[in-house]
N, C-alpha and C. Protein backbone atom coordinates (compact mmCIF):
# COMPACT_ATOMS: atom_id res chain seq x y z
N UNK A 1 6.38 -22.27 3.99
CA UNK A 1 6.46 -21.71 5.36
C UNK A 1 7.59 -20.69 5.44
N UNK A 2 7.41 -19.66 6.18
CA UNK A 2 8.27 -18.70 6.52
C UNK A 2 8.39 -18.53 7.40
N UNK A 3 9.85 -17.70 8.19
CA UNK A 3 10.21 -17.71 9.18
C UNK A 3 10.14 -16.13 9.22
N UNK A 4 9.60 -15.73 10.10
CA UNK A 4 9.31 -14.11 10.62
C UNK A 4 10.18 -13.76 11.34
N UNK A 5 10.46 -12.18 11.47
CA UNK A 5 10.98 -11.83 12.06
C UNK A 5 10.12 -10.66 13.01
N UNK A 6 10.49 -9.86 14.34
CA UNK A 6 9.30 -9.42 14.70
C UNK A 6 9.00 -8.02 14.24
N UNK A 7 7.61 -7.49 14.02
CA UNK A 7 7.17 -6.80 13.69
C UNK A 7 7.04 -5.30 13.86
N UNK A 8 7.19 -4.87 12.61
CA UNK A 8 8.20 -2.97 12.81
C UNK A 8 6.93 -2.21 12.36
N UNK A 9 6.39 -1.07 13.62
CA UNK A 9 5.09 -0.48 13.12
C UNK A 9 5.28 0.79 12.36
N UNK A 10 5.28 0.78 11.10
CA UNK A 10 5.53 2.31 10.23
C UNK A 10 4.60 3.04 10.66
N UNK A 11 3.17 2.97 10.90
CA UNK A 11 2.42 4.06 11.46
C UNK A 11 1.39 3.10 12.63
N UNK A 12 1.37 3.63 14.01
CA UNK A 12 1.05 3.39 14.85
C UNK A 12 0.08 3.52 15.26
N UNK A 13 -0.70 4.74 14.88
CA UNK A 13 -1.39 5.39 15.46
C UNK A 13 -1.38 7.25 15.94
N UNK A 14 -0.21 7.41 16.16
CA UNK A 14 0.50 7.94 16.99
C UNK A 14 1.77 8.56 15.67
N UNK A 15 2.06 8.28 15.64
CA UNK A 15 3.53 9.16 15.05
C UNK A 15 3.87 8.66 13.27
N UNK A 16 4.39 9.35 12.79
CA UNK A 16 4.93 9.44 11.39
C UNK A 16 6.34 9.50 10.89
N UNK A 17 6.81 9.67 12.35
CA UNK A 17 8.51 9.25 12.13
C UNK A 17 9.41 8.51 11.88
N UNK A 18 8.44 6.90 10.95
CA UNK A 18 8.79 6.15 10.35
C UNK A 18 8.97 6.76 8.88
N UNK A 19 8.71 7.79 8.49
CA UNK A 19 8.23 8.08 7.50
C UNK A 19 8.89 9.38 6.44
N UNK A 20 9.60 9.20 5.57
CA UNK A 20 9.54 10.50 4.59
C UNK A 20 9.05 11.06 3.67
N UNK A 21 9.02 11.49 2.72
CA UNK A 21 8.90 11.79 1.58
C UNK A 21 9.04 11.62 0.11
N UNK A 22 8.77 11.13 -0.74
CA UNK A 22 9.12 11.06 -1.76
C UNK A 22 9.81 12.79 -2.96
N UNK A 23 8.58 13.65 -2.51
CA UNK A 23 9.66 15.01 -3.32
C UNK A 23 9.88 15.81 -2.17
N UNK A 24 11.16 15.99 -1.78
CA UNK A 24 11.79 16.60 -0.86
C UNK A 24 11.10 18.29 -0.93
N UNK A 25 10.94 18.73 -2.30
CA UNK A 25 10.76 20.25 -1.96
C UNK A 25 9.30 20.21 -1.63
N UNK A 26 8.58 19.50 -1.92
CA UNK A 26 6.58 19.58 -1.86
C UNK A 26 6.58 19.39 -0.19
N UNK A 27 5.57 20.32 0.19
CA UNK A 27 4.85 19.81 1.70
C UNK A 27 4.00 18.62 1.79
N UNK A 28 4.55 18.16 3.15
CA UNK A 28 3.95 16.99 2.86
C UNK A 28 2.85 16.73 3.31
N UNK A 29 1.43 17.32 3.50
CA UNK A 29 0.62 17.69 3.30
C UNK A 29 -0.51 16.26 4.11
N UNK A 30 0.29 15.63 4.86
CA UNK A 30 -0.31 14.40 5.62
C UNK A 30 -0.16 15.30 7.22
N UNK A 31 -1.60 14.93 8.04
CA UNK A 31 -1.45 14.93 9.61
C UNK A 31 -2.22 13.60 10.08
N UNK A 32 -1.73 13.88 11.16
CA UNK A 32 -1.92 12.85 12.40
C UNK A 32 -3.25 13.26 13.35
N UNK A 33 -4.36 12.36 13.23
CA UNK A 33 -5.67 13.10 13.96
C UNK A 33 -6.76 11.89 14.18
N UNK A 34 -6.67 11.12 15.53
CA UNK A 34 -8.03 10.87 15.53
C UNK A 34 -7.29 9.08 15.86
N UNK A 35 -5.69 8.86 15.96
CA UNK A 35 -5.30 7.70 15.97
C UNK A 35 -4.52 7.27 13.99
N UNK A 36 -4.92 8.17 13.28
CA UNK A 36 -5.18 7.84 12.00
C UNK A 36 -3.79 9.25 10.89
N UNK A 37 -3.28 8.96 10.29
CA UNK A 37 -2.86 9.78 9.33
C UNK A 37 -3.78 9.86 8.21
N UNK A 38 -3.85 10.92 7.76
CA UNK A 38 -4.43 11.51 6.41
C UNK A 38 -3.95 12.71 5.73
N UNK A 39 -4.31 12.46 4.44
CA UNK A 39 -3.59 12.88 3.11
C UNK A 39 -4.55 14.09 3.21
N UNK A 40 -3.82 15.19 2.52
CA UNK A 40 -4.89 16.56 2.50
C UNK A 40 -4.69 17.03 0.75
N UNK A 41 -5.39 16.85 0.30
CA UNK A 41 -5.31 16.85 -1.79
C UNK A 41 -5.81 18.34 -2.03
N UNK A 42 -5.04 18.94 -2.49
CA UNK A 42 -5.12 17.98 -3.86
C UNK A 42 -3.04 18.00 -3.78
N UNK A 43 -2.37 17.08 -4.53
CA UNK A 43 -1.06 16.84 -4.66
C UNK A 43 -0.19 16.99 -2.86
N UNK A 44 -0.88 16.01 -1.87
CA UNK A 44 -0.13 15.21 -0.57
C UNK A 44 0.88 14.77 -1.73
N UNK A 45 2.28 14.57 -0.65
CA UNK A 45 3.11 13.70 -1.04
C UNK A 45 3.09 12.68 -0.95
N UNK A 46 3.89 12.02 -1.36
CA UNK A 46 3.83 10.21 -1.25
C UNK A 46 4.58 9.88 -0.18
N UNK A 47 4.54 9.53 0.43
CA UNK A 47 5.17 8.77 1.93
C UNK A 47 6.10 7.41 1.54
N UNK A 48 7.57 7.56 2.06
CA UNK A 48 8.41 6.88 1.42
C UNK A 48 8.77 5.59 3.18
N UNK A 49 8.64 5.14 3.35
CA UNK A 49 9.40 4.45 5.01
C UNK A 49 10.75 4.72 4.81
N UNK A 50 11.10 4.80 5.53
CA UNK A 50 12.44 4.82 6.21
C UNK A 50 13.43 4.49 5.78
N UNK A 51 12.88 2.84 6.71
CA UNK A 51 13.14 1.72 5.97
C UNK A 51 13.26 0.99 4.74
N UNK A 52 13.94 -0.19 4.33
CA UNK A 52 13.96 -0.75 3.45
C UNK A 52 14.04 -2.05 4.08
N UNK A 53 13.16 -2.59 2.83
CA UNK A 53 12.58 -3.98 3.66
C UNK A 53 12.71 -5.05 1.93
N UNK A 54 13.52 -6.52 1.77
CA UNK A 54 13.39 -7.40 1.20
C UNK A 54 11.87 -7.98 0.80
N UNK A 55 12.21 -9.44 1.52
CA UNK A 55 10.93 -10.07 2.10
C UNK A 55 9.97 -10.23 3.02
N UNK A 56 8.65 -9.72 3.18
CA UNK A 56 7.89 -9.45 4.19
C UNK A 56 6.99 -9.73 4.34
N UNK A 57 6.13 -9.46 5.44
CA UNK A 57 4.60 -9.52 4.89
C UNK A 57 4.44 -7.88 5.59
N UNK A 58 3.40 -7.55 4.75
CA UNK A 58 2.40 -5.72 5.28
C UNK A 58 1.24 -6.26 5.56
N UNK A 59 0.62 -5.48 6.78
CA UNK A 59 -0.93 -5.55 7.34
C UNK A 59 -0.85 -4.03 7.28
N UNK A 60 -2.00 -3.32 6.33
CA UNK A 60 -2.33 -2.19 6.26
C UNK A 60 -3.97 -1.81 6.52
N UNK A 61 -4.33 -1.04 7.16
CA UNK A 61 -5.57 -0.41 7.81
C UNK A 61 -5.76 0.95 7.63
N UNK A 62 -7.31 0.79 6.07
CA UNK A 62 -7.24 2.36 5.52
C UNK A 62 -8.60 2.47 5.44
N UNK A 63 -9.22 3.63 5.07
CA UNK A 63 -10.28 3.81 4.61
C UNK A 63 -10.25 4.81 3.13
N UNK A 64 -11.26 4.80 2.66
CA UNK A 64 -11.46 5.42 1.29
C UNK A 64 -12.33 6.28 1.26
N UNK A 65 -12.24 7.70 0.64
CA UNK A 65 -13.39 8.65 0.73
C UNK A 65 -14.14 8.15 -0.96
N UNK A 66 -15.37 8.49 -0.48
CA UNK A 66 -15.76 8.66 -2.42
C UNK A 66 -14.93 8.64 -3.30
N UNK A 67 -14.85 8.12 -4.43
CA UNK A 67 -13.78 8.05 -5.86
C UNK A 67 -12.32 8.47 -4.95
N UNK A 68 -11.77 7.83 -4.22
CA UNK A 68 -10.39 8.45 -3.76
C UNK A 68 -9.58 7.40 -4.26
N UNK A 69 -8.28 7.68 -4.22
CA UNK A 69 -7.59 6.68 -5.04
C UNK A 69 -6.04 6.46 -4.17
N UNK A 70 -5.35 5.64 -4.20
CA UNK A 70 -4.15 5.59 -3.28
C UNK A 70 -3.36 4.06 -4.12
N UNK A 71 -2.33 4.11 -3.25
CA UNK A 71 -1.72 3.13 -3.72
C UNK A 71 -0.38 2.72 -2.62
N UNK A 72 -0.37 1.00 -2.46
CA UNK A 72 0.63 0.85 -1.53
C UNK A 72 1.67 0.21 -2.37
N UNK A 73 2.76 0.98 -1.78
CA UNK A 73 4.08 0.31 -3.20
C UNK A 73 4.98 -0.55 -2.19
N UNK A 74 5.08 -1.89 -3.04
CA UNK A 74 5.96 -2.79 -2.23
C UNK A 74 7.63 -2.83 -2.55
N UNK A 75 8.36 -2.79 -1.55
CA UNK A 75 9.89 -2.23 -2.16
C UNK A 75 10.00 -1.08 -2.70
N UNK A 76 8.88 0.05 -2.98
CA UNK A 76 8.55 0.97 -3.87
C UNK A 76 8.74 1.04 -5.19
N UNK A 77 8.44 -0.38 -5.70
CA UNK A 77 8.44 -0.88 -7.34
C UNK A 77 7.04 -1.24 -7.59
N UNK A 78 6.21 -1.94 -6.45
CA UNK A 78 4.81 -2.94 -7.53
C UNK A 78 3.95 -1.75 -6.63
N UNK A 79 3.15 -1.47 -7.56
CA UNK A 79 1.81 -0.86 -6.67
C UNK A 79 0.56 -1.55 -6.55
N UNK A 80 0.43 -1.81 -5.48
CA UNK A 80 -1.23 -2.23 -4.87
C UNK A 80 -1.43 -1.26 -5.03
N UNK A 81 -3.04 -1.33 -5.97
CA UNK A 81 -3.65 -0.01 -6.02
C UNK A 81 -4.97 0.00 -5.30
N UNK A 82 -5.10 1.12 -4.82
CA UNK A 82 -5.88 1.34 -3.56
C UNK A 82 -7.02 2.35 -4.06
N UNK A 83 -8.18 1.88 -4.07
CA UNK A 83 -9.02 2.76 -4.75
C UNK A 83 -10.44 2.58 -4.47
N UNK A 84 -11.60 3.50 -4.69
CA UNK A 84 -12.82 3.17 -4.10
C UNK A 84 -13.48 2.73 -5.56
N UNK A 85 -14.01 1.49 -5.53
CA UNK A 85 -14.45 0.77 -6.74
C UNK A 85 -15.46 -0.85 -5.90
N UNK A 86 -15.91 -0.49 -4.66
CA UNK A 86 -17.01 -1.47 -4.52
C UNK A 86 -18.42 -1.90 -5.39
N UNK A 87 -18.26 -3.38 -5.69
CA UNK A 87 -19.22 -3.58 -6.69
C UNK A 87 -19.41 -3.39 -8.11
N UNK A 88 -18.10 -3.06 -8.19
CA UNK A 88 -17.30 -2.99 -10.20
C UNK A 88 -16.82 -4.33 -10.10
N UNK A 89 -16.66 -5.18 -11.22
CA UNK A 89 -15.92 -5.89 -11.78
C UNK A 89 -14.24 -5.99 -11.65
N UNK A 90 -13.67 -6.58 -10.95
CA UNK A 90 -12.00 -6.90 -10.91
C UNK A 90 -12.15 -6.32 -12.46
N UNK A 91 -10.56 -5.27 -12.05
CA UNK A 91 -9.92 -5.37 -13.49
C UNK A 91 -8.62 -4.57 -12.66
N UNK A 92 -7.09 -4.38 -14.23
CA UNK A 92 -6.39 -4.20 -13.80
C UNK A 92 -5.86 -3.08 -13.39
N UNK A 93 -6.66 -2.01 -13.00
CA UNK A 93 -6.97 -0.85 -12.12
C UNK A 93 -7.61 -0.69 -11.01
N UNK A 94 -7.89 -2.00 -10.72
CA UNK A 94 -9.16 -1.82 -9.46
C UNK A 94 -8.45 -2.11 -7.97
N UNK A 95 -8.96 -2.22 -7.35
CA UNK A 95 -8.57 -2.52 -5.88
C UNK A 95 -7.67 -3.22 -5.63
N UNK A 96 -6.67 -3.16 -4.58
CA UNK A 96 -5.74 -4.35 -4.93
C UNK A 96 -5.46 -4.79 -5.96
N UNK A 97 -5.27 -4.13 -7.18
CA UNK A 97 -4.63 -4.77 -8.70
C UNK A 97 -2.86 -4.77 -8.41
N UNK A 98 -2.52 -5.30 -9.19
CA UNK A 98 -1.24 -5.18 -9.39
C UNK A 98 -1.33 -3.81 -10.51
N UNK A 99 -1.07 -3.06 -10.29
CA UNK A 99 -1.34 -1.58 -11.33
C UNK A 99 -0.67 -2.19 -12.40
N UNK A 100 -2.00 -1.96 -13.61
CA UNK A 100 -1.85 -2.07 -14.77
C UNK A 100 -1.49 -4.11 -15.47
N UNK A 101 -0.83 -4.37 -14.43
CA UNK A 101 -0.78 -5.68 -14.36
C UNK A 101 -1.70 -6.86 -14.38
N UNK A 102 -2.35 -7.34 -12.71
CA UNK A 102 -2.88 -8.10 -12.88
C UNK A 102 -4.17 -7.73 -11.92
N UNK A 103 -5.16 -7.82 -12.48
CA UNK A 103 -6.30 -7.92 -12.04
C UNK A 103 -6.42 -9.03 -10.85
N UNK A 104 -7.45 -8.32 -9.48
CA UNK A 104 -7.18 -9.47 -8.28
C UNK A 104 -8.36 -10.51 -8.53
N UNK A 105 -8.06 -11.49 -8.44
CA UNK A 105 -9.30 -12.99 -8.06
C UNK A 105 -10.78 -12.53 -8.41
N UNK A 106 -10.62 -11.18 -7.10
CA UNK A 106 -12.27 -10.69 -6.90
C UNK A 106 -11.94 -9.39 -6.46
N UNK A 107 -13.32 -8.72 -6.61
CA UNK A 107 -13.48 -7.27 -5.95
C UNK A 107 -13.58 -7.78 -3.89
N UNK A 108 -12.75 -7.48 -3.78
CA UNK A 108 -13.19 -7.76 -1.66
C UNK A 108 -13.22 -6.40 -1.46
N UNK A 109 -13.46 -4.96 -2.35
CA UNK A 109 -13.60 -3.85 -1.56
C UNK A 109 -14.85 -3.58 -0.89
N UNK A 110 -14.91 -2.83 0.10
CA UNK A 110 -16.06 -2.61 1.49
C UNK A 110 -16.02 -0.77 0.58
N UNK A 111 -17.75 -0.37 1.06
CA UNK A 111 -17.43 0.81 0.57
C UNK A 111 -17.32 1.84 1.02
N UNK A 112 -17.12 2.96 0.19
CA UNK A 112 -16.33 4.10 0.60
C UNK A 112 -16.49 4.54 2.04
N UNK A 113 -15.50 5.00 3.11
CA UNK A 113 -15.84 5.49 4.15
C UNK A 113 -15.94 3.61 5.41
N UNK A 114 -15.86 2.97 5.12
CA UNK A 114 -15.40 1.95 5.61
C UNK A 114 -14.05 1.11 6.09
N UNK A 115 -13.48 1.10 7.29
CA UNK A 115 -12.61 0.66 7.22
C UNK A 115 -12.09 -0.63 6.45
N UNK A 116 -11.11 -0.89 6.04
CA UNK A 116 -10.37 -1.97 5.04
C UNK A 116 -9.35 -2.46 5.49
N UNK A 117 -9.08 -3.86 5.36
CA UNK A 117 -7.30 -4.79 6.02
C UNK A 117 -7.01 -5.65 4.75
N UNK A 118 -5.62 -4.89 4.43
CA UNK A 118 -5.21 -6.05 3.40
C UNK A 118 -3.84 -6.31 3.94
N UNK A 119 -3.73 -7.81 4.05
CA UNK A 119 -1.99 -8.15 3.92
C UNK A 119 -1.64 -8.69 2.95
N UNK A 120 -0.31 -8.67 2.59
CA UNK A 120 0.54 -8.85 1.35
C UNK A 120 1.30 -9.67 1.53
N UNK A 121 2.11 -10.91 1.55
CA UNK A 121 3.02 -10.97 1.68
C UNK A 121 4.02 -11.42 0.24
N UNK A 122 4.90 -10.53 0.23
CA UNK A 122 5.80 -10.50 -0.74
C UNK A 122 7.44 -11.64 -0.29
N UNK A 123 7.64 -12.25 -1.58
CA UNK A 123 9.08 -12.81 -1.43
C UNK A 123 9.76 -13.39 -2.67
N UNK A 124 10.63 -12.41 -2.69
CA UNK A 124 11.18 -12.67 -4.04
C UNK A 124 10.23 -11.55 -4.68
N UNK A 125 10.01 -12.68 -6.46
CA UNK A 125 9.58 -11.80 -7.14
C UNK A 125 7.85 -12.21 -7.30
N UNK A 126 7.08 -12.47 -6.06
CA UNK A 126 5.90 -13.69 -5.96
C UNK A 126 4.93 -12.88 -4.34
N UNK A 127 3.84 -12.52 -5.16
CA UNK A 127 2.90 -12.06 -3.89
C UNK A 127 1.75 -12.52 -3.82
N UNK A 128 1.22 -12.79 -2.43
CA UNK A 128 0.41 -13.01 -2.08
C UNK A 128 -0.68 -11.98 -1.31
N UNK A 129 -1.85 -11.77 -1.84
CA UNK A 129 -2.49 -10.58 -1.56
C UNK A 129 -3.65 -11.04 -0.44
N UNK A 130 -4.42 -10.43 0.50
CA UNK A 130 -5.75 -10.69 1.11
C UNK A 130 -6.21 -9.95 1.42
N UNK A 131 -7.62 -9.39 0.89
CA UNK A 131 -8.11 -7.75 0.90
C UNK A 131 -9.58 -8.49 1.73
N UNK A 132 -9.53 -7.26 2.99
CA UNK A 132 -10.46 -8.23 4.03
C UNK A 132 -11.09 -9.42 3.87
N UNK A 133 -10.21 -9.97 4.18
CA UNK A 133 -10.67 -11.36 4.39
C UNK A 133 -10.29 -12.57 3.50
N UNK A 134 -10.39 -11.98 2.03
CA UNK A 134 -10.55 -12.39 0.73
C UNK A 134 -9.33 -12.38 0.08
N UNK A 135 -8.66 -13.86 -0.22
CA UNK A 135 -7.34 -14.17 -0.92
C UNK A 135 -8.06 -13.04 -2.57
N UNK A 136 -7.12 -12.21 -3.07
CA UNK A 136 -7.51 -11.42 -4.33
C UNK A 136 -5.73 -12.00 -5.00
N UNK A 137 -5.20 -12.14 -4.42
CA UNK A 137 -3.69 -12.86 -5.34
C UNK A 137 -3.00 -14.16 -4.93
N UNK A 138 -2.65 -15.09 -4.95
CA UNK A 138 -2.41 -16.06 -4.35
C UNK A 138 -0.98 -16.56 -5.43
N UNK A 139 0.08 -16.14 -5.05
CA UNK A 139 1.44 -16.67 -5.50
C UNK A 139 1.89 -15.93 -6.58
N UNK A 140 1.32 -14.81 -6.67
CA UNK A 140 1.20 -14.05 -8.04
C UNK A 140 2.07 -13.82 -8.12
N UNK A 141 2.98 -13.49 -9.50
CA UNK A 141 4.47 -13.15 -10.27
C UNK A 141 4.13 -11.67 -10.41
N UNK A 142 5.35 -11.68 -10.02
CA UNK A 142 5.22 -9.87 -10.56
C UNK A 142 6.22 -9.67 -11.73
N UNK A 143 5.91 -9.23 -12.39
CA UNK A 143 6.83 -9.23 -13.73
C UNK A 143 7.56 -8.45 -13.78
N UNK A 144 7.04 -6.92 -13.71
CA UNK A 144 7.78 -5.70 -14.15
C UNK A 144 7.57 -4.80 -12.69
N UNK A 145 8.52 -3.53 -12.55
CA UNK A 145 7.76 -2.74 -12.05
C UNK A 145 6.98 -2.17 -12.54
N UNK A 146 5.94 -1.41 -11.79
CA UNK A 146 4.87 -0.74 -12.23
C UNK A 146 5.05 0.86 -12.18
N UNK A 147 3.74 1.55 -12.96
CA UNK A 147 3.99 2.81 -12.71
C UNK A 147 4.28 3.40 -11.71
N UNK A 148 4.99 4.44 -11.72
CA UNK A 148 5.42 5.55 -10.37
C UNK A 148 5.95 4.59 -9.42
N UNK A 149 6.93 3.83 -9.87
CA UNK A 149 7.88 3.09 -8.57
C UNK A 149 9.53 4.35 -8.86
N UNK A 150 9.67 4.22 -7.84
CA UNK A 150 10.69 4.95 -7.08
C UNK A 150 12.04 4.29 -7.88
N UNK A 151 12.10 3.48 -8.30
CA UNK A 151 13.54 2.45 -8.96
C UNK A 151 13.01 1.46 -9.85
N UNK A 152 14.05 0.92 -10.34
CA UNK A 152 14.05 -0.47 -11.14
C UNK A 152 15.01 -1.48 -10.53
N UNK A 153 15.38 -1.37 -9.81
CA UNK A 153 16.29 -2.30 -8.65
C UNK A 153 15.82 -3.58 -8.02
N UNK A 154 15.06 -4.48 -9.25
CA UNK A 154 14.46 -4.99 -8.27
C UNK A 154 14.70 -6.39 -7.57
N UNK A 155 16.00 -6.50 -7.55
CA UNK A 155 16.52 -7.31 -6.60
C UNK A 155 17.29 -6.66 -5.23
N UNK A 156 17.04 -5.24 -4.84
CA UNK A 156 17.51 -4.96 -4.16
C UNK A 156 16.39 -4.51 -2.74
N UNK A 157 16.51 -4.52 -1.58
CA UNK A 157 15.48 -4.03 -0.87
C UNK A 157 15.09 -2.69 -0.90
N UNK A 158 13.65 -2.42 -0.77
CA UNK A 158 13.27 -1.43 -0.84
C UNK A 158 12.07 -1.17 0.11
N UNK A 159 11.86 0.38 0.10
CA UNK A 159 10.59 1.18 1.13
C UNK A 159 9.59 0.85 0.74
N UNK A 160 8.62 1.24 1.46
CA UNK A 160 7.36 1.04 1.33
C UNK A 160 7.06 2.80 0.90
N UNK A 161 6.56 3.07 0.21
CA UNK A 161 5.60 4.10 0.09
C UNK A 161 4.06 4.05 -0.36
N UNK A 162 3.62 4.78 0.21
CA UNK A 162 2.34 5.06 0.13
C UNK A 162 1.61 6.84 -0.45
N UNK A 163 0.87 5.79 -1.75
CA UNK A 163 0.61 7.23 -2.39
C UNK A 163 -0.29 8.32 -1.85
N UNK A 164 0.10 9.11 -1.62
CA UNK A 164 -0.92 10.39 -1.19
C UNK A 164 -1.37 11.84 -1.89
N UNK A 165 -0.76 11.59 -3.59
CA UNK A 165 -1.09 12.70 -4.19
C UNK A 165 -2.00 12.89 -5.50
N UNK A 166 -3.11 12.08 -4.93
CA UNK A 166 -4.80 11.74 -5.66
C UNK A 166 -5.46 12.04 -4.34
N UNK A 167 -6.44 11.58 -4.38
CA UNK A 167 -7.96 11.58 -3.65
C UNK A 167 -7.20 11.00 -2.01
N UNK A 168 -8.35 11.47 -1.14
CA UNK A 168 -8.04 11.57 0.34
C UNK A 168 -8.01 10.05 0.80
N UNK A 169 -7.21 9.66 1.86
CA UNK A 169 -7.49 8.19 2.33
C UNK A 169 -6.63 8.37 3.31
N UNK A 170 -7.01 7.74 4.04
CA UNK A 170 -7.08 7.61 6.03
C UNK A 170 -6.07 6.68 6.13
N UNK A 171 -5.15 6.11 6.44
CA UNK A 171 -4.68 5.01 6.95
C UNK A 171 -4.11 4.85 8.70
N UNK A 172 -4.69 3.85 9.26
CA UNK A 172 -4.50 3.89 10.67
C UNK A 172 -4.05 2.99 11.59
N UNK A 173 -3.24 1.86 10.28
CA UNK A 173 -2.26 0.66 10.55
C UNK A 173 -1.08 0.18 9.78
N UNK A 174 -0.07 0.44 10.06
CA UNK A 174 0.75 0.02 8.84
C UNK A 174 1.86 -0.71 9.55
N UNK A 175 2.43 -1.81 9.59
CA UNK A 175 2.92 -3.05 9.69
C UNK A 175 3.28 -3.93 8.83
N UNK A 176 4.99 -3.35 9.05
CA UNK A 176 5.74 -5.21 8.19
C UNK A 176 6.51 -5.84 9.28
N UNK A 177 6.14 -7.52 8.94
CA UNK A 177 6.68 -8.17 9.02
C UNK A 177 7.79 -8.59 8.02
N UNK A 178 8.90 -8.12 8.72
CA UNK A 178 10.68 -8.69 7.77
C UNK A 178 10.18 -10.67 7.79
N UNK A 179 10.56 -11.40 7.11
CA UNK A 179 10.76 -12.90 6.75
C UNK A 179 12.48 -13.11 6.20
């Protein structure tokens, strides 16, 4: 059991001023349209929060164009990888993987052009994944960081970023809960 703390909205709907950049000189090539942010490719930047956040849980709300690919980085070390692959076989590139790591339970992706809800909750070095609906990690170890994390710090708190410099993807909820 965890004890929550209350809930900080990185993207609302409405505004992006939770939000920076990962390469300061690149445009950052994301707008705001429709309730929803979206990535404009080819090479959007990666969206860094603000914030820095320990232990949490994320509720994220995205959609996927055809073959688009994304990725949500927790602390900006592990990447959930975010990708359109409905009706492939789990592996450790696919939807909700731990990139390169660990392959999730099951495929729970909906397809392309469909909205999607996954929460995470991370603590310590141990996550718990649910990709609509569907437990895909349940207590999982994270070992290492993964590719394209921002640091190796990983006892220290960190942002959330979200990749935006592959294939197009919508996101139109983003929410952590601090623990």
């Amino acid at each position: 059991p965890h004890k929550f703390g209350p809930p900080i909205e990185l993207f609302d709907g409405k505004s992006m001023d939770a939000w920076g950049v990962q390469i300061k000189d690149r445009p950052i090539k994301w707008v705001v349209e429709d309730g929803a942010m979206t990535n404009t490719p080819p090479q959007a930047n990666n969206l860094v929060s603000k914030q820095k956040f320990q232990d949490f849980k994320i509720h994220a709300e995205y959609k996927l164009e055809t073959n688009s690919n994304s990725g949500i980085y927790l602390r900006g070390r592990y990447e959930l990888q975010v990708l359109d692959d409905y009706g492939k076989p789990p592996e450790t590139h696919g939807h909700m993987s731990i990139y390169a790591w660990k392959a999730p339970a099951v495929n729970a992706s909906k397809p392309a052009g469909e909205w999607q809800t996954m929460d995470a909750t991370l603590v310590g070095n141990k996550v718990t994944v649910v990709l609509n609906g569907k437990k895909v990690h349940d207590n999982a170890t994270l070992e290492a960081i993964t590719g394209g994390a921002l640091d190796a710090a990983e006892t220290e708190p960190g942002p959330i970023m979200i990749q935006g410099d592959h294939e197009k993807v919508t996101y139109r909820k983003v929410t952590i809960t601090p623990i």
